[in-house]
C-alpha atoms as a PDB file:
ATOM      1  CA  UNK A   1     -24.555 -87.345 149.605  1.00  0.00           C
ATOM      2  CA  UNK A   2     -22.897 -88.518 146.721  1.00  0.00           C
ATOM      3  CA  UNK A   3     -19.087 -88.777 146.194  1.00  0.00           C
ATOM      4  CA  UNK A   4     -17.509 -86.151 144.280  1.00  0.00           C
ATOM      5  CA  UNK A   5     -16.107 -87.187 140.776  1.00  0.00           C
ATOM      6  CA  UNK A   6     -12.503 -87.042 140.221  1.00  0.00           C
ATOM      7  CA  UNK A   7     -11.341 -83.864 138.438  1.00  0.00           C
ATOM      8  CA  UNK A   8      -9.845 -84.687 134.795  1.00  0.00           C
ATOM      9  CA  UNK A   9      -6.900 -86.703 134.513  1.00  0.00           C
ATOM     10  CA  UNK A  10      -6.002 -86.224 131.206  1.00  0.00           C
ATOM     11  CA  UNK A  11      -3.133 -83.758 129.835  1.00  0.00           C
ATOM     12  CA  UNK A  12      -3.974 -80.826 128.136  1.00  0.00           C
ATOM     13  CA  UNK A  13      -1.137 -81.546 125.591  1.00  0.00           C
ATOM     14  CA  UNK A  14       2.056 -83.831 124.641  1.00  0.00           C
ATOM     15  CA  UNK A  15       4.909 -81.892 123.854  1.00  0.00           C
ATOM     16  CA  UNK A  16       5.935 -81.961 120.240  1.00  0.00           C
ATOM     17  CA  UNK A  17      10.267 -80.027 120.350  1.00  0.00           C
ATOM     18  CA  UNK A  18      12.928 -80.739 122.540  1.00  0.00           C
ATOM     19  CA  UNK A  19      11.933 -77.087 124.500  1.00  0.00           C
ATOM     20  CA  UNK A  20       8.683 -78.438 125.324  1.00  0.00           C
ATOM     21  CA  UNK A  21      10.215 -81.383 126.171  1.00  0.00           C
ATOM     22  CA  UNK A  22      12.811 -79.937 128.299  1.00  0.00           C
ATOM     23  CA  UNK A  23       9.816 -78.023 130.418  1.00  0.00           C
ATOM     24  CA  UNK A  24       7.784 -81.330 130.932  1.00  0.00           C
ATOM     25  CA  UNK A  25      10.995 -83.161 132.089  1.00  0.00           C
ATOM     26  CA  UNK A  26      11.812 -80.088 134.614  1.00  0.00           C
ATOM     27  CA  UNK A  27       7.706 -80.528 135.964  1.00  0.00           C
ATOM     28  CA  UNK A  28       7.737 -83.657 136.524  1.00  0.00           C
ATOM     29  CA  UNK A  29      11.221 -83.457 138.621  1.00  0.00           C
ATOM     30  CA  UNK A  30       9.543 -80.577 140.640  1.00  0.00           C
ATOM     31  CA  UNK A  31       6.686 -82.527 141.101  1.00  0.00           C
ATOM     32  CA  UNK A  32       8.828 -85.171 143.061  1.00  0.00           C
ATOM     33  CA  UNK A  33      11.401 -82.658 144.801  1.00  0.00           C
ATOM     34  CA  UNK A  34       7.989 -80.706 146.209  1.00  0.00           C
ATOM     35  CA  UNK A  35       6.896 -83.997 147.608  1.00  0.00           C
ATOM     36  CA  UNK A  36       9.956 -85.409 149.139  1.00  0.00           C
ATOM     37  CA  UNK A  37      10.550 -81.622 150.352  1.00  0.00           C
ATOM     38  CA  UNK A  38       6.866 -80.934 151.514  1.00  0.00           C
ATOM     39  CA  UNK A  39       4.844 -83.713 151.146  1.00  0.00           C
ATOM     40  CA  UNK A  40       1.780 -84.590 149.360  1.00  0.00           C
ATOM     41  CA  UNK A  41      -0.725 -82.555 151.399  1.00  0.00           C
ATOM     42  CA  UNK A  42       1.189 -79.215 150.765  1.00  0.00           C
ATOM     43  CA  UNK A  43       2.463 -80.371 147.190  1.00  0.00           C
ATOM     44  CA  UNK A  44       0.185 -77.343 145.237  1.00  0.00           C
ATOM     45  CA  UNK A  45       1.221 -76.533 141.429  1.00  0.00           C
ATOM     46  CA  UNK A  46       2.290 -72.819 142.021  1.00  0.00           C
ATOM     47  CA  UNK A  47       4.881 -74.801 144.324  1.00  0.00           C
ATOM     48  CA  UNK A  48       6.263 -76.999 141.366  1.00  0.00           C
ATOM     49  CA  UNK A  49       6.228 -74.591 138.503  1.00  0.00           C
ATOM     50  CA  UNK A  50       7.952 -71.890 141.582  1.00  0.00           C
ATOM     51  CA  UNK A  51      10.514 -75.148 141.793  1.00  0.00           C
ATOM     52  CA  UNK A  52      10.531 -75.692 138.153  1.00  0.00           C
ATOM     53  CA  UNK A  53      11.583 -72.408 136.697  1.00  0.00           C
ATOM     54  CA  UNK A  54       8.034 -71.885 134.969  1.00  0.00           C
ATOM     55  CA  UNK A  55       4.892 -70.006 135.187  1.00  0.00           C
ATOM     56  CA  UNK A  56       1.965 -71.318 136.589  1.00  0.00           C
ATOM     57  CA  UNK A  57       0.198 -70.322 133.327  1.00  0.00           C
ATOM     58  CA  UNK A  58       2.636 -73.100 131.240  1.00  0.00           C
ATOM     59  CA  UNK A  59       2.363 -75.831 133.717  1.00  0.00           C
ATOM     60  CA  UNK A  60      -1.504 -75.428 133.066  1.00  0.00           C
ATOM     61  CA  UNK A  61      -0.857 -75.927 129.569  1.00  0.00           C
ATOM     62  CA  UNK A  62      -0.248 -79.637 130.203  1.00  0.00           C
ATOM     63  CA  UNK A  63      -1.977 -80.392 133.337  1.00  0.00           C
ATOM     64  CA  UNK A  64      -5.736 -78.800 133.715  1.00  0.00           C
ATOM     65  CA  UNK A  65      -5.275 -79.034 137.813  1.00  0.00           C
ATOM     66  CA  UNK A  66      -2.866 -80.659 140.414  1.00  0.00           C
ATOM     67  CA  UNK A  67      -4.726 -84.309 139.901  1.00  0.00           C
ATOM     68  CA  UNK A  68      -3.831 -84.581 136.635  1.00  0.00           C
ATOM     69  CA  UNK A  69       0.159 -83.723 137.242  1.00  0.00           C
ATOM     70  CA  UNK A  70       0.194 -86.501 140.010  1.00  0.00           C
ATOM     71  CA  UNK A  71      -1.017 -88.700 137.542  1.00  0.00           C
ATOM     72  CA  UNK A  72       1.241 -88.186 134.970  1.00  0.00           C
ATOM     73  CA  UNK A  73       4.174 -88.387 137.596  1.00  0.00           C
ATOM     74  CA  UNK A  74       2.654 -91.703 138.779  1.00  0.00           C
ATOM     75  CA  UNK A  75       2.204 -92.680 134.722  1.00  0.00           C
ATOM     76  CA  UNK A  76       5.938 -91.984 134.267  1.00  0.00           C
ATOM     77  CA  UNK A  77       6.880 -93.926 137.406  1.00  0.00           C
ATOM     78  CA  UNK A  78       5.523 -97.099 136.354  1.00  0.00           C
ATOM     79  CA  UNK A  79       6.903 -96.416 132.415  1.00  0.00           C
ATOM     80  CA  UNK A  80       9.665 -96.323 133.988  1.00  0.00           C
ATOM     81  CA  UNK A  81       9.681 -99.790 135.996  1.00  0.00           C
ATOM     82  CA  UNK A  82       8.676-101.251 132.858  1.00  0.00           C
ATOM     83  CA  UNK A  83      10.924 -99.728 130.406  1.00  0.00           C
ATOM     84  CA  UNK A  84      13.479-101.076 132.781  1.00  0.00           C
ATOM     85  CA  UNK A  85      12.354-104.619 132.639  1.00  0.00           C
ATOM     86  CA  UNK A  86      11.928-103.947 128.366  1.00  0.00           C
ATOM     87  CA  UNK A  87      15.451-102.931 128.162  1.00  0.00           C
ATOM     88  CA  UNK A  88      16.936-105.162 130.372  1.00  0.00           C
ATOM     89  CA  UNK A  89      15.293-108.279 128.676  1.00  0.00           C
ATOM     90  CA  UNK A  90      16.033-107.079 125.066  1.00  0.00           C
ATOM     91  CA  UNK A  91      19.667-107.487 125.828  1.00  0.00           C
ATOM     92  CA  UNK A  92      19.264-111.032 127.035  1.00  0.00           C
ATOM     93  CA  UNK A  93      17.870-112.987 124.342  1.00  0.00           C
ATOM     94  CA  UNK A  94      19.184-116.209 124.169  1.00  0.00           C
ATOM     95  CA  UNK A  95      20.607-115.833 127.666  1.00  0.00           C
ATOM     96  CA  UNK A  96      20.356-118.911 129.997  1.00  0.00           C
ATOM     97  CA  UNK A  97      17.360-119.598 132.591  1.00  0.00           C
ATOM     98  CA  UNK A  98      18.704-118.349 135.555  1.00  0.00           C
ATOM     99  CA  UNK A  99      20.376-115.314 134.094  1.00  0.00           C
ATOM    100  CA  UNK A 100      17.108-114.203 132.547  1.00  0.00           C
ATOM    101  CA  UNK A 101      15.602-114.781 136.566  1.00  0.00           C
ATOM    102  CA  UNK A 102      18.325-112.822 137.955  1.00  0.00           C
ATOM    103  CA  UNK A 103      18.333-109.866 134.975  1.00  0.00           C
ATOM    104  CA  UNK A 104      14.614-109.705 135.535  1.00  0.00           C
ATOM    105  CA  UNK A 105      14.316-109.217 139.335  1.00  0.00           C
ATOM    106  CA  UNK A 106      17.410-106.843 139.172  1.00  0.00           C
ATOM    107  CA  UNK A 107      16.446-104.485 136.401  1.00  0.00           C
ATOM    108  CA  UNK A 108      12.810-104.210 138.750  1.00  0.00           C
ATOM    109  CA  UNK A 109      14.697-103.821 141.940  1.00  0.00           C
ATOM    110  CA  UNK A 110      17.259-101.095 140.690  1.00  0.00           C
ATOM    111  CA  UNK A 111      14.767 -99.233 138.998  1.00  0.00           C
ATOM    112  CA  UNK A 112      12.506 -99.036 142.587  1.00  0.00           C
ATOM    113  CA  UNK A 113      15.593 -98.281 144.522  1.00  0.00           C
ATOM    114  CA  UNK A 114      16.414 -95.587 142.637  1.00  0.00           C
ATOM    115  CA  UNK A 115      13.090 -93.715 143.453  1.00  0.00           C
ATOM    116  CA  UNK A 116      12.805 -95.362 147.071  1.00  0.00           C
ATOM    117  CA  UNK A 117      11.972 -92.167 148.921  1.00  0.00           C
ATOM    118  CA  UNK A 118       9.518 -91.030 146.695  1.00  0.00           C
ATOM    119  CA  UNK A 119       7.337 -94.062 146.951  1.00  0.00           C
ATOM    120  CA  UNK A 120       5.739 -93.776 150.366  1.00  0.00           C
ATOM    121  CA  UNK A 121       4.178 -90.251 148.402  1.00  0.00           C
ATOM    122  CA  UNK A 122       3.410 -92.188 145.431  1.00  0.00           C
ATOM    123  CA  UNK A 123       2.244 -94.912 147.366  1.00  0.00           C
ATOM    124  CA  UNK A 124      -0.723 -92.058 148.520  1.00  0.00           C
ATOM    125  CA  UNK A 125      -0.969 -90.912 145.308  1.00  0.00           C
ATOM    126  CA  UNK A 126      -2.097 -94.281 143.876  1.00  0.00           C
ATOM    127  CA  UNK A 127      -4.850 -94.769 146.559  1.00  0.00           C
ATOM    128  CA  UNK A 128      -6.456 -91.429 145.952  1.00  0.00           C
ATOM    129  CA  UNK A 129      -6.372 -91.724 142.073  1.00  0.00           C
ATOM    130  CA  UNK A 130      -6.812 -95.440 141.547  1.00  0.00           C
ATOM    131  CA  UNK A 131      -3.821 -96.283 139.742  1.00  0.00           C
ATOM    132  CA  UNK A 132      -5.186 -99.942 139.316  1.00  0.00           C
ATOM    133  CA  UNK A 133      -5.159 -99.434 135.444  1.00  0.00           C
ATOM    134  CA  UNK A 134      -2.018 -97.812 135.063  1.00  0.00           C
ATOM    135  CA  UNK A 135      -0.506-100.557 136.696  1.00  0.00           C
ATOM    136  CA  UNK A 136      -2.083-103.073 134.650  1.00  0.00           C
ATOM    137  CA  UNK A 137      -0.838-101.212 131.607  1.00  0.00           C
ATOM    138  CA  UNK A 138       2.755-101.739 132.894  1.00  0.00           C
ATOM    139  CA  UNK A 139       2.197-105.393 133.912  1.00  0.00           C
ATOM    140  CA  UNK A 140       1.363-106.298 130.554  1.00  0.00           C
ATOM    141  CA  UNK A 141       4.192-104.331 129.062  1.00  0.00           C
ATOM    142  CA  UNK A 142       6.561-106.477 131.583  1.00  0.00           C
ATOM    143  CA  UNK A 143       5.148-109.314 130.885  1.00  0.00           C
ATOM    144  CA  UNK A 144       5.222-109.337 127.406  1.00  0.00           C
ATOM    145  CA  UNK A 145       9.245-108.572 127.697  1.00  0.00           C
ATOM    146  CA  UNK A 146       9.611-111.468 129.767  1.00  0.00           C
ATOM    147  CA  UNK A 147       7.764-113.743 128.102  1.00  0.00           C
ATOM    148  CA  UNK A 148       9.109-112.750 124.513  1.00  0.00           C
ATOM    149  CA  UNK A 149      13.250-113.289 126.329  1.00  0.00           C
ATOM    150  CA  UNK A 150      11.845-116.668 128.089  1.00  0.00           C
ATOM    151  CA  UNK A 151      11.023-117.983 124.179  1.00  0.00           C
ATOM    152  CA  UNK A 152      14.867-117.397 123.066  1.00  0.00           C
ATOM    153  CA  UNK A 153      16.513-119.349 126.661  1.00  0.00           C
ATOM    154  CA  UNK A 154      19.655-121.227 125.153  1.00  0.00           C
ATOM    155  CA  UNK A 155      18.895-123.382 127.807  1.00  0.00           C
ATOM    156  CA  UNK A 156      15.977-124.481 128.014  1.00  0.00           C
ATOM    157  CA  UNK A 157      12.492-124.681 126.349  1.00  0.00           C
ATOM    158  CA  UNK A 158       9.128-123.542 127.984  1.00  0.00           C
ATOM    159  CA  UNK A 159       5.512-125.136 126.530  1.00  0.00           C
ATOM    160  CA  UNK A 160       3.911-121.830 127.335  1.00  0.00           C
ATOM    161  CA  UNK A 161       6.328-119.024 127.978  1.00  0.00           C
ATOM    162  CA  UNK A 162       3.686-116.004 128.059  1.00  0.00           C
ATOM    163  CA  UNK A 163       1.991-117.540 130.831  1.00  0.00           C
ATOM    164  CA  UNK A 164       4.877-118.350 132.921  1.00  0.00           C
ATOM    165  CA  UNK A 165       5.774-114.295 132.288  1.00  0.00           C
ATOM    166  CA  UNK A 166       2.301-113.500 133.426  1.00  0.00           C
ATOM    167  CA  UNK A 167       3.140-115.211 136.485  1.00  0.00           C
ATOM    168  CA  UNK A 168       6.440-114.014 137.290  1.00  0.00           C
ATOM    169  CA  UNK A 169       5.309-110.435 136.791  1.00  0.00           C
ATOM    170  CA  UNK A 170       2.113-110.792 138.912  1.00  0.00           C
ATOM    171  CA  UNK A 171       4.956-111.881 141.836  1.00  0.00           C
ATOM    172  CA  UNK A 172       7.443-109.089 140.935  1.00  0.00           C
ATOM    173  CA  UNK A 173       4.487-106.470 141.247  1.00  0.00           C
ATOM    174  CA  UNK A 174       2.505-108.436 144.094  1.00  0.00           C
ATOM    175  CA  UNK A 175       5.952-108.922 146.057  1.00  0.00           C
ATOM    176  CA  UNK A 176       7.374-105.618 146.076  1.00  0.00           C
ATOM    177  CA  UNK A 177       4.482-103.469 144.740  1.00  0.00           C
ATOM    178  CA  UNK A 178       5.313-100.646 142.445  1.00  0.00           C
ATOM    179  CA  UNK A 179       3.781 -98.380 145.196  1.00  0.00           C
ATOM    180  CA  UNK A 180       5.347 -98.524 148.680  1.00  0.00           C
ATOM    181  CA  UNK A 181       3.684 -97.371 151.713  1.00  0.00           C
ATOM    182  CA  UNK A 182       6.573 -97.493 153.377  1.00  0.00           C
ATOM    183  CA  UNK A 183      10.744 -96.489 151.830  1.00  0.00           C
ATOM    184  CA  UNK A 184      12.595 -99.427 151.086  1.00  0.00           C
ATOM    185  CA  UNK A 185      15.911 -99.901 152.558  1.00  0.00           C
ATOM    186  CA  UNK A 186      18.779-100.718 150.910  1.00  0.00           C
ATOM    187  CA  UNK A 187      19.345-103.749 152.599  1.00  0.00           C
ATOM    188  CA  UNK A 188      15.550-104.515 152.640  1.00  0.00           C
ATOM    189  CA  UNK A 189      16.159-103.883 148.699  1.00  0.00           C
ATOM    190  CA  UNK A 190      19.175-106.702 148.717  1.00  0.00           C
ATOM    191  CA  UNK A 191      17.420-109.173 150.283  1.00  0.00           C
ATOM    192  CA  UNK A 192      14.612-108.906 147.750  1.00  0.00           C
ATOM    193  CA  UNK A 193      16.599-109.221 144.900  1.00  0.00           C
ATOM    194  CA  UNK A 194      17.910-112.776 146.719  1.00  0.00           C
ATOM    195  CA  UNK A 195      15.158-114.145 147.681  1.00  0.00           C
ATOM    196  CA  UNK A 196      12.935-113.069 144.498  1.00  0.00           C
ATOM    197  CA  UNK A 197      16.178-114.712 142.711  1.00  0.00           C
ATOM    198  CA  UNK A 198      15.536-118.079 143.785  1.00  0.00           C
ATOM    199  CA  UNK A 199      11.895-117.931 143.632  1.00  0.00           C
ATOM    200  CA  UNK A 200      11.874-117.339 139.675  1.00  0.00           C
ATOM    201  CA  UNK A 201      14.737-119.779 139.521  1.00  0.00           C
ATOM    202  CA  UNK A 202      13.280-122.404 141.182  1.00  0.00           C
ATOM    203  CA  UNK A 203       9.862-121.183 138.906  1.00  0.00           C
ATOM    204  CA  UNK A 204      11.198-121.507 136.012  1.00  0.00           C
ATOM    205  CA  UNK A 205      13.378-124.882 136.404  1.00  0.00           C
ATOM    206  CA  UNK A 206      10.454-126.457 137.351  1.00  0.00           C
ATOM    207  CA  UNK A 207       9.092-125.790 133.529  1.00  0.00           C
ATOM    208  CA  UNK A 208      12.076-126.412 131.619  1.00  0.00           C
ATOM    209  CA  UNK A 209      12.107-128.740 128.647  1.00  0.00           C
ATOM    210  CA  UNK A 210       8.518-130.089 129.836  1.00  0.00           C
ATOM    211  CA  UNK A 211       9.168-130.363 133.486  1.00  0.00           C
ATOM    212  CA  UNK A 212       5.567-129.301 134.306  1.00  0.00           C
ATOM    213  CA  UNK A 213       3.073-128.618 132.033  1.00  0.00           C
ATOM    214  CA  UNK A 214       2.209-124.978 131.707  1.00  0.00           C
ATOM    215  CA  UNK A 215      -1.325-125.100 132.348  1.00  0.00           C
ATOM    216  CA  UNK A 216       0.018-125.868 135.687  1.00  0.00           C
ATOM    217  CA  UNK A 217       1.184-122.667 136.396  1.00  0.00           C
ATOM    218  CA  UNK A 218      -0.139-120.026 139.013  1.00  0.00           C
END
């Protein structure tokens, strides 16, 4: 017997005025109060447009079945991690070495933190749906913020700075994976942010001004 194919993933529609947006905004936080309240399994839509203030009828007007909302929540998650490191790299061009390591690992770490008890549920989410591509998509978007603020260090000067970011990304999403089986503490969450410190210090030292050569890298 064959496996059953995934039901589409695709929205029905983007929102195009600020109402519209409004609505998709109040979803999507329904979507993740309904599964820190009741968990994935009894997480249904009539649930999160009941939590949302909508009709059932205008949450199917962007999301053709439940699938397809836990995607876009899991879509927006990882945005969201991304965006994070975007933002916090565009204001640190021409920042030294290790405050473009530190900025890096903290803008990832905050931005996890702040959804910590959601992940677990996410985590679930991503196995089910196969979220390998979305979280591709927001590698590349991470690492080409890194790699673009690594070019303008006042400090120091890297032969290959894209593939040093492709490296330090693959650790930041191998290390602490954007999905989480498991809630991260906060103290867990501190020690991270140390340890992942001195790893992309130590990284990244050992390729400034021509310490190693780049093909070297990882």
């Amino acid at each position: 017997m064959g496996i059953s194919p995934l039901p589409p993933l695709t929205p029905r529609k983007s929102p195009r005025q600020d109402r519209a947006v409004a609505t998709l905004d109040a979803i999507f936080e329904a979507t993740i109060q309904v599964l820190l309240s009741d968990g994935l399994i009894r997480l249904t839509t009539t649930r999160v447009a009941r939590r949302a203030g909508v009709s059932v009828g205008t949450l199917y007007q962007y999301f053709p079945n439940k699938q397809a909302l836990l995607f876009a929540v899991m879509e927006r998650y990882l945005a969201m991690l991304s965006g994070a490191i975007e933002e916090a790299c565009a204001q640190n061009l021409g920042a030294k070495v290790e405050g473009i390591a530190e900025t890096v690992v903290k803008a990832y770490l905050e931005a996890k933190m702040d959804q910590a008890e959601v992940s677990p549920s996410l985590y679930r989410i991503a196995l089910e749906l196969d979220a390998r591509e979305l979280i591709e998509a927001a590698s590349r978007r991470s690492a080409k913020a890194i790699g673009a603020v690594l070019s303008t260090a006042v400090d120091g000067r890297f032969a290959n700075p894209a593939l040093l970011a492709q490296t330090l990304t693959a650790a930041l999403y191998g290390t602490l994976p954007a999905f989480c089986h498991l809630v991260l503490s906060p103290a867990d969450g501190r020690e991270a942010q140390k340890q992942l410190t001195i790893m992309f210090r130590s990284y990244l030292a050992s390729h400034q001004n021509g310490g190693l050569s780049a093909d070297a890298a990882p």
